[in-house]
Protein backbone atom coordinates (compact mmCIF):
# COMPACT_ATOMS: atom_id res chain seq x y z
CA UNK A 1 47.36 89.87 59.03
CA UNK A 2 45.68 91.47 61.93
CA UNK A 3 45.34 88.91 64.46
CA UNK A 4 46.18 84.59 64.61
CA UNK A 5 45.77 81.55 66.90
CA UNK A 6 47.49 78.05 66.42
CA UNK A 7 46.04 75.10 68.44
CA UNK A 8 48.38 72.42 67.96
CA UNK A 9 47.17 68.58 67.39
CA UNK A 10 46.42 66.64 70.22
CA UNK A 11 48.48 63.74 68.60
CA UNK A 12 51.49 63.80 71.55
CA UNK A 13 48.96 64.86 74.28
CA UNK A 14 48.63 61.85 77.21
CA UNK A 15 44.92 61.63 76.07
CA UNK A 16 44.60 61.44 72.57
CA UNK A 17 41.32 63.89 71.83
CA UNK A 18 41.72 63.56 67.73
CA UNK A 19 42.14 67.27 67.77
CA UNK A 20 44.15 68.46 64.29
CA UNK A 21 46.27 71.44 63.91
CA UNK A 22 44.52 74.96 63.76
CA UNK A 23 45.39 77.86 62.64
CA UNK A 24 43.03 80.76 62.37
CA UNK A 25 43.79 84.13 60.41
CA UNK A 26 42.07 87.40 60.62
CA UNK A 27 43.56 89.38 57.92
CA UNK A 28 42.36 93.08 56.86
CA UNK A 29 38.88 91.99 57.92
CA UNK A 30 38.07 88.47 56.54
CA UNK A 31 38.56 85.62 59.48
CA UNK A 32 40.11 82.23 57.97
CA UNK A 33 40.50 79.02 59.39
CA UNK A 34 43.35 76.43 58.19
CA UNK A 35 42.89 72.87 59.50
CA UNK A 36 44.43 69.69 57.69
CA UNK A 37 44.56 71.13 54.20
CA UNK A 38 42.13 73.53 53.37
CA UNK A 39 41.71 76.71 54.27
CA UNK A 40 38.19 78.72 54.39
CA UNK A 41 36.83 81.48 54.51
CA UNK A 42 34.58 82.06 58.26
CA UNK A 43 33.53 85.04 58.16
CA UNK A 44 33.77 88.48 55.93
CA UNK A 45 33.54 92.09 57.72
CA UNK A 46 35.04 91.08 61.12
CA UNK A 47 36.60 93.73 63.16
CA UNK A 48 38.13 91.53 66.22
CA UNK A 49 39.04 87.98 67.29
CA UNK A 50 39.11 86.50 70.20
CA UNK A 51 39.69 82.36 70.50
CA UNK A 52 37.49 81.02 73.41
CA UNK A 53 38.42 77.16 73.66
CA UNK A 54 39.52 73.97 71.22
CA UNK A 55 36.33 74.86 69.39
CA UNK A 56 34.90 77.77 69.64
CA UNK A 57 35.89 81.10 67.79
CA UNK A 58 34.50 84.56 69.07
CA UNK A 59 34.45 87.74 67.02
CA UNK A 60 32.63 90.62 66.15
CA UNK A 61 31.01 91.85 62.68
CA UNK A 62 31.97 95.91 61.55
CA UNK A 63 28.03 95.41 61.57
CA UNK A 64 28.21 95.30 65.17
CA UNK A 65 30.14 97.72 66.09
């Protein structure tokens, strides 16, 4: 695993948004995401991550680079 970010449900929040837990994974250089149960696969050849907001992922290709 080269890189992570967890965004916690919004269950406790004041405002419940219906957000689940997240939990994305770069590892060597395929980008997962877990959410509920399941885990898939995003994106293959990915060099960097970078987690912009509740729903948006960034991250660059080797292809890219």
């Amino acid at each position: 695993m080269t890189g992570f970010h967890v965004r916690g449900s919004s269950e406790k929040e004041k405002i419940n948004l219906n957000k689940l837990l997240s939990i994305i994974v770069l590892h060597e250089d395929d980008l997962y995401m877990w959410q509920g149960n399941s885990l898939s696969l995003i994106e293959q050849k990915v060099s960097n991550l970078y987690y912009q907001s509740d729903d948006t992922v960034l991250f660059k290709t080797t292809d890219e680079v």
